[in-house]
PDB file of N, CA and C in Angstrom:
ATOM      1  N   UNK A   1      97.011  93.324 109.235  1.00  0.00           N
ATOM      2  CA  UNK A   1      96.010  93.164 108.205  1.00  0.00           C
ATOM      3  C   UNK A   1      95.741  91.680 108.029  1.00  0.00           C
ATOM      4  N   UNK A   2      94.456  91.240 108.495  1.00  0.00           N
ATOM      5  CA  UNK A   2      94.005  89.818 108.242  1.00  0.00           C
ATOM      6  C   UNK A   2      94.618  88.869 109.137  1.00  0.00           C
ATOM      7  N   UNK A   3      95.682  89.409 110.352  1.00  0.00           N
ATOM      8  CA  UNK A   3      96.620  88.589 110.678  1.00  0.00           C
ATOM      9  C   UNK A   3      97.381  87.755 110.245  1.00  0.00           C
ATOM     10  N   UNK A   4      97.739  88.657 109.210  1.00  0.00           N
ATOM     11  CA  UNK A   4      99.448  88.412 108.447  1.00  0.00           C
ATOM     12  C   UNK A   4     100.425  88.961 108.768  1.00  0.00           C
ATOM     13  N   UNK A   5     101.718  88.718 108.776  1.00  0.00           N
ATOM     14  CA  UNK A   5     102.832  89.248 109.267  1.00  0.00           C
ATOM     15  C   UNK A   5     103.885  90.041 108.091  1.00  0.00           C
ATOM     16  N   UNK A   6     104.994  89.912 108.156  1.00  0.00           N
ATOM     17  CA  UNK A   6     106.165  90.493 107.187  1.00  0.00           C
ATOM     18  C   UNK A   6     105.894  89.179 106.441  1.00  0.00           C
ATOM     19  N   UNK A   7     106.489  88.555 107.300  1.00  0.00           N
ATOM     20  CA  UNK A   7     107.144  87.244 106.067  1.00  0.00           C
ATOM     21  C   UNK A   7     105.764  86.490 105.589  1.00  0.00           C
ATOM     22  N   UNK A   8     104.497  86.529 105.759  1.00  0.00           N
ATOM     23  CA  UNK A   8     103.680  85.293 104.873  1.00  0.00           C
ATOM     24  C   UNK A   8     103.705  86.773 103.957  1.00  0.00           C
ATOM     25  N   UNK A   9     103.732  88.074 103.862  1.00  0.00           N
ATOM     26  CA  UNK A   9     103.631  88.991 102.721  1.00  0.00           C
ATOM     27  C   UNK A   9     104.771  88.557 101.685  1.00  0.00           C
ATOM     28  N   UNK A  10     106.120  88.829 101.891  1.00  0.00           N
ATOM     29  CA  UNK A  10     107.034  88.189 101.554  1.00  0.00           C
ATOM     30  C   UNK A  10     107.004  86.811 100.970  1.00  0.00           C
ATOM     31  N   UNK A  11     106.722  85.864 101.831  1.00  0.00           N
ATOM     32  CA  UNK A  11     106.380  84.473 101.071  1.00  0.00           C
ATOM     33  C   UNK A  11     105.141  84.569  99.716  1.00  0.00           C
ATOM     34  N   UNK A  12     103.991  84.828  99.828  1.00  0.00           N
ATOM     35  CA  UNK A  12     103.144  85.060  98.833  1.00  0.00           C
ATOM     36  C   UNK A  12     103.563  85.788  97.610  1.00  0.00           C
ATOM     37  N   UNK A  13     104.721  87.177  97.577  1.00  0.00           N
ATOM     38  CA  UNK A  13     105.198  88.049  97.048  1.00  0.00           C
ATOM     39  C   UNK A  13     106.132  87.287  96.127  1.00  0.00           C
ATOM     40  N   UNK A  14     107.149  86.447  97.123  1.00  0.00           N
ATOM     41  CA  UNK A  14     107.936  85.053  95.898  1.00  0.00           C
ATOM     42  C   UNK A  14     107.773  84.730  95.478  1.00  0.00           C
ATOM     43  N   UNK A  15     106.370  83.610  96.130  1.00  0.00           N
ATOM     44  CA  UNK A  15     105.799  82.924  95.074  1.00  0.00           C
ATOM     45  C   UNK A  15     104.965  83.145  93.871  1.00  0.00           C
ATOM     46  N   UNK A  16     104.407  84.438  94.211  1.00  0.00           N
ATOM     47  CA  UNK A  16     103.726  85.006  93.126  1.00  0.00           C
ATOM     48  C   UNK A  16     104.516  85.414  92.281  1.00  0.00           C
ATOM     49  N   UNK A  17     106.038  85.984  92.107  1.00  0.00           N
ATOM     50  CA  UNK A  17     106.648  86.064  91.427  1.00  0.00           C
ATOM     51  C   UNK A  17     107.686  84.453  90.331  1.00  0.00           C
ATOM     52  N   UNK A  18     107.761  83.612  91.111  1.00  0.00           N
ATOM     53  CA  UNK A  18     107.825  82.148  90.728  1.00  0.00           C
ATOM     54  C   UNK A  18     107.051  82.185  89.405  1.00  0.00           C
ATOM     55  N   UNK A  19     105.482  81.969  89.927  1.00  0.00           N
ATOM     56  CA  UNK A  19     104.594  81.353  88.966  1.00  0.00           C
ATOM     57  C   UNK A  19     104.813  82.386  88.051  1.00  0.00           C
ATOM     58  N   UNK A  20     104.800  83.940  87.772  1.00  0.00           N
ATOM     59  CA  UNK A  20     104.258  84.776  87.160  1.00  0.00           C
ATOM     60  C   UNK A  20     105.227  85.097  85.930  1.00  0.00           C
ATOM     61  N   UNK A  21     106.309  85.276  86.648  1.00  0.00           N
ATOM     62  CA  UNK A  21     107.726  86.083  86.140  1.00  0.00           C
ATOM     63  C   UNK A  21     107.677  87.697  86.728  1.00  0.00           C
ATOM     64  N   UNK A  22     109.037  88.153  86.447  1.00  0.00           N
ATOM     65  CA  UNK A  22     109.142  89.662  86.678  1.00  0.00           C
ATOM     66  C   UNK A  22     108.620  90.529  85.305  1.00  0.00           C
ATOM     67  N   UNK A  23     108.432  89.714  84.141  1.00  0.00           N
ATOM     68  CA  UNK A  23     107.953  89.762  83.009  1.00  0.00           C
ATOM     69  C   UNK A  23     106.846  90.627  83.360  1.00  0.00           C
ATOM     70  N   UNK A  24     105.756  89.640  83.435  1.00  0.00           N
ATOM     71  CA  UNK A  24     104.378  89.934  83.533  1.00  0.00           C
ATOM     72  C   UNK A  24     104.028  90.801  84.552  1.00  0.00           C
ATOM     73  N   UNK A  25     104.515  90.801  85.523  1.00  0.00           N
ATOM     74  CA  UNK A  25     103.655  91.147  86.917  1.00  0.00           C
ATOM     75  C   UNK A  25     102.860  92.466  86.349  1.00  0.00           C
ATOM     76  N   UNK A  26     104.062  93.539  85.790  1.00  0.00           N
ATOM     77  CA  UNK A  26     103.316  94.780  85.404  1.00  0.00           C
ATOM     78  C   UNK A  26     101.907  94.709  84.332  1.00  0.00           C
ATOM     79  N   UNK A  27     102.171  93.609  83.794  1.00  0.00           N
ATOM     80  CA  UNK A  27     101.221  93.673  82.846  1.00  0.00           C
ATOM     81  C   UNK A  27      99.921  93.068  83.632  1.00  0.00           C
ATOM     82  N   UNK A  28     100.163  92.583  84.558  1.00  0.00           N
ATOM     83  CA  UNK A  28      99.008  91.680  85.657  1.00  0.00           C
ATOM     84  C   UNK A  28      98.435  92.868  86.298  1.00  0.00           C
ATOM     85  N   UNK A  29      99.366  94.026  86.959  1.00  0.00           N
ATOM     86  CA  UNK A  29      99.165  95.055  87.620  1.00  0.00           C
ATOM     87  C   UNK A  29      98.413  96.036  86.876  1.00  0.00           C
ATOM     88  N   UNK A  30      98.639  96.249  85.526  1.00  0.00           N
ATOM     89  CA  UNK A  30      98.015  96.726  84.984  1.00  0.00           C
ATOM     90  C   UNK A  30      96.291  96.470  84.277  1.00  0.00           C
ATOM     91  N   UNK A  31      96.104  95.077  84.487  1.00  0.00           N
ATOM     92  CA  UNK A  31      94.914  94.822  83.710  1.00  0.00           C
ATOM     93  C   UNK A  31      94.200  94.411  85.480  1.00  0.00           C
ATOM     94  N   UNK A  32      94.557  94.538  86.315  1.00  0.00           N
ATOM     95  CA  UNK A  32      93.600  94.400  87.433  1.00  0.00           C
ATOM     96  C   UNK A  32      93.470  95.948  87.849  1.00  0.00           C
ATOM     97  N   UNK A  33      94.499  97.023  87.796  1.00  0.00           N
ATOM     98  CA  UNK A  33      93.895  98.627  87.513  1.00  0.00           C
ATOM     99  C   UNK A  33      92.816  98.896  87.228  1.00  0.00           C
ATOM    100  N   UNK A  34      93.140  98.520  85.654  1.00  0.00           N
ATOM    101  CA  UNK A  34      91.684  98.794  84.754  1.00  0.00           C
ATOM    102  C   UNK A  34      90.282  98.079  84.723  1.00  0.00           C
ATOM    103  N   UNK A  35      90.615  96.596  85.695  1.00  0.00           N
ATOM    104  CA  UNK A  35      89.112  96.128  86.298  1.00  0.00           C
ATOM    105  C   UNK A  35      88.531  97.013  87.408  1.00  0.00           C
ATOM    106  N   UNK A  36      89.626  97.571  87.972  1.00  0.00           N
ATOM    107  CA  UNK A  36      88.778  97.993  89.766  1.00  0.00           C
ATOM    108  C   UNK A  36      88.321  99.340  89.176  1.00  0.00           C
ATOM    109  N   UNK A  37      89.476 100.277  88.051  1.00  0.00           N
ATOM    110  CA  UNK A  37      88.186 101.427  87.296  1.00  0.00           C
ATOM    111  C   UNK A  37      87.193 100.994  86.949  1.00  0.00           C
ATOM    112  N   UNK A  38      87.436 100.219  85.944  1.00  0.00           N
ATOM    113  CA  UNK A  38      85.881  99.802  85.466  1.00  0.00           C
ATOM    114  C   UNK A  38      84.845  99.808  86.079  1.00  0.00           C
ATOM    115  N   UNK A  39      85.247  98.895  87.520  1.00  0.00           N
ATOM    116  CA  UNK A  39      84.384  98.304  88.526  1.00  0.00           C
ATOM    117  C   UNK A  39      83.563  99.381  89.174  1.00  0.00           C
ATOM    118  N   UNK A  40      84.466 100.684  89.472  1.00  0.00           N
ATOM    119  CA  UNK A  40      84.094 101.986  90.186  1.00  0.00           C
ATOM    120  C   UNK A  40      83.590 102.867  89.293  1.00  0.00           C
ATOM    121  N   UNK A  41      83.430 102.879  88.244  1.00  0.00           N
ATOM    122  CA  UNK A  41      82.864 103.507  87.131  1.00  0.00           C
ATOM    123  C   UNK A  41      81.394 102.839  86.823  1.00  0.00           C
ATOM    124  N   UNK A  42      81.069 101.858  87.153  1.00  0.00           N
ATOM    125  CA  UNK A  42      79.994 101.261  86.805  1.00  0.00           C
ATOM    126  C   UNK A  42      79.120 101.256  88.431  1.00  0.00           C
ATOM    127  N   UNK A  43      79.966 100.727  88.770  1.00  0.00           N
ATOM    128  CA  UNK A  43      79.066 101.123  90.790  1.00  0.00           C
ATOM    129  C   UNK A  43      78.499 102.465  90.653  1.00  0.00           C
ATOM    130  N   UNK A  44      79.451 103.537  89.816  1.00  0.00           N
ATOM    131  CA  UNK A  44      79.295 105.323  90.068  1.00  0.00           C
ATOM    132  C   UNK A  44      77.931 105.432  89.296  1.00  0.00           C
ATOM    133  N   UNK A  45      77.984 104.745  88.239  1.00  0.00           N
ATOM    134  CA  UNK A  45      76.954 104.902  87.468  1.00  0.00           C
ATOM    135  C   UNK A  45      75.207 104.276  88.076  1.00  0.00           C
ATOM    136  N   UNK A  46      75.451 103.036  88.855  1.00  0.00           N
ATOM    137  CA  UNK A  46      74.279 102.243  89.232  1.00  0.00           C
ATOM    138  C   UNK A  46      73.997 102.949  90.691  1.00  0.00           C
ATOM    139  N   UNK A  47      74.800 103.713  90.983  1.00  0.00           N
ATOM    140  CA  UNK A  47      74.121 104.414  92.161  1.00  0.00           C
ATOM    141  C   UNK A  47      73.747 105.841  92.358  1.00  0.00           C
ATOM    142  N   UNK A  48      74.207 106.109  90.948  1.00  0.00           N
ATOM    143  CA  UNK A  48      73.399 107.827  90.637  1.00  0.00           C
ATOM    144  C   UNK A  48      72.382 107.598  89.834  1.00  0.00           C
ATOM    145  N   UNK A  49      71.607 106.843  89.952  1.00  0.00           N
ATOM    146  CA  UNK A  49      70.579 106.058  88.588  1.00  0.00           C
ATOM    147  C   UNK A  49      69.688 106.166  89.710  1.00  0.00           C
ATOM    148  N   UNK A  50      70.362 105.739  91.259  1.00  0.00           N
ATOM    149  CA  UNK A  50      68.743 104.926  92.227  1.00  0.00           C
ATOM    150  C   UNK A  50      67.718 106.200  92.420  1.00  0.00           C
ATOM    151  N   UNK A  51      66.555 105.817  92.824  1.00  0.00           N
ATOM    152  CA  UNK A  51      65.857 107.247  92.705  1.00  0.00           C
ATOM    153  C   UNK A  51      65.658 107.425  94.275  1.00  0.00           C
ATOM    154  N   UNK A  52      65.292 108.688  94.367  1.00  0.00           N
ATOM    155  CA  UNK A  52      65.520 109.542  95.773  1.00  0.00           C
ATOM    156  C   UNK A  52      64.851 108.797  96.526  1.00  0.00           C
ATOM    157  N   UNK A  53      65.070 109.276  98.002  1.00  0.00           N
ATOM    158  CA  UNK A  53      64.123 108.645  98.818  1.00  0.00           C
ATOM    159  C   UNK A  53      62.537 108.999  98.956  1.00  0.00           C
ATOM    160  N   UNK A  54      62.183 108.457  99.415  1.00  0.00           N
ATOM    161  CA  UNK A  54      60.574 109.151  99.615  1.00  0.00           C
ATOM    162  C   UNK A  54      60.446 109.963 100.849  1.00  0.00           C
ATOM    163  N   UNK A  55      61.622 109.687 101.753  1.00  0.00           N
ATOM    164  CA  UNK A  55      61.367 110.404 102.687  1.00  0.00           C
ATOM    165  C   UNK A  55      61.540 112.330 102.603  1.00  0.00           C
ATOM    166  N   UNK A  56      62.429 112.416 101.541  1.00  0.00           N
ATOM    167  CA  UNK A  56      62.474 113.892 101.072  1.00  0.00           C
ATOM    168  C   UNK A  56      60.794 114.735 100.806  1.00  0.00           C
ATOM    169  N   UNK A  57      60.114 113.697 100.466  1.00  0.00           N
ATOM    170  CA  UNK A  57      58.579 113.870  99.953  1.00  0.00           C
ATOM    171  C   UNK A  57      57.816 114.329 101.021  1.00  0.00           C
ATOM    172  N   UNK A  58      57.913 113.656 101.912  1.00  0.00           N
ATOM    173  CA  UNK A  58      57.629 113.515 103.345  1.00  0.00           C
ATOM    174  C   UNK A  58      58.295 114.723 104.001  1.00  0.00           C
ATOM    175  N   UNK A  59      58.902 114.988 104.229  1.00  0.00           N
ATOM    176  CA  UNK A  59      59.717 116.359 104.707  1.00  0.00           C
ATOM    177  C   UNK A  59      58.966 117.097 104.448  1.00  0.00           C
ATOM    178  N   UNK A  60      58.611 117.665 102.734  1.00  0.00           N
ATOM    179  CA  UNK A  60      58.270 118.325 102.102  1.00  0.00           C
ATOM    180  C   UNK A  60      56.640 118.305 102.576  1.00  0.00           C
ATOM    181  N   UNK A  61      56.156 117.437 103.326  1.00  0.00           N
ATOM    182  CA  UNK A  61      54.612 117.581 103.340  1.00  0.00           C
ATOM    183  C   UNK A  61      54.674 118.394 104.798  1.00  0.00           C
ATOM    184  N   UNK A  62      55.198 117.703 105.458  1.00  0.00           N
ATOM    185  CA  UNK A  62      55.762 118.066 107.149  1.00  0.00           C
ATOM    186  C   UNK A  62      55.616 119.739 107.373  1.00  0.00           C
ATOM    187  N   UNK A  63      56.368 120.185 106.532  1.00  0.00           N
ATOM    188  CA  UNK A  63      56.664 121.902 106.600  1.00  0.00           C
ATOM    189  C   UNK A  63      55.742 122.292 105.731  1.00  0.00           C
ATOM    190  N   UNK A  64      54.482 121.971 104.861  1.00  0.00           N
ATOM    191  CA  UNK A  64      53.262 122.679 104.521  1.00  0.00           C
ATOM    192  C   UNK A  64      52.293 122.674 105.195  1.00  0.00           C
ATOM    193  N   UNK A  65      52.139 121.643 106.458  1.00  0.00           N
ATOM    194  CA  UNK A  65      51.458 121.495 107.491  1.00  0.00           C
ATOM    195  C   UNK A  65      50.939 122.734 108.486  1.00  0.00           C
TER     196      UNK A  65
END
């Protein structure tokens, strides 16, 4: 993945734990959860909104022909 190995996963994983604490992480884990719902809840919404194609219209003329 990305051409990363074990250990730069591992290394990033330390250090992210360094800066963060074992404290927080869950609470980090948890409020980036509830962005990527959000995120997919609002995509779900802006793409059942778009309106149909026109080509369905077109079909529809095709076979009264």
């Amino acid at each position: 993945m990305f051409g990363m190995g074990v250990m730069e996963f591992i290394l990033i994983a330390v250090i992210f734990l360094l800066i963060f604490g074992g404290n927080r992480i869950p609470a980090i884990g948890k409020g980036l959860g509830g962005a990527v719902r959000e995120f997919r809840k609002i995509r779900k919404n802006i793409v059942g909104k778009k309106p149909r194609a026109k080509k369905d219209d077109t079909e529809e003329q095709d076979k009264s022909s």
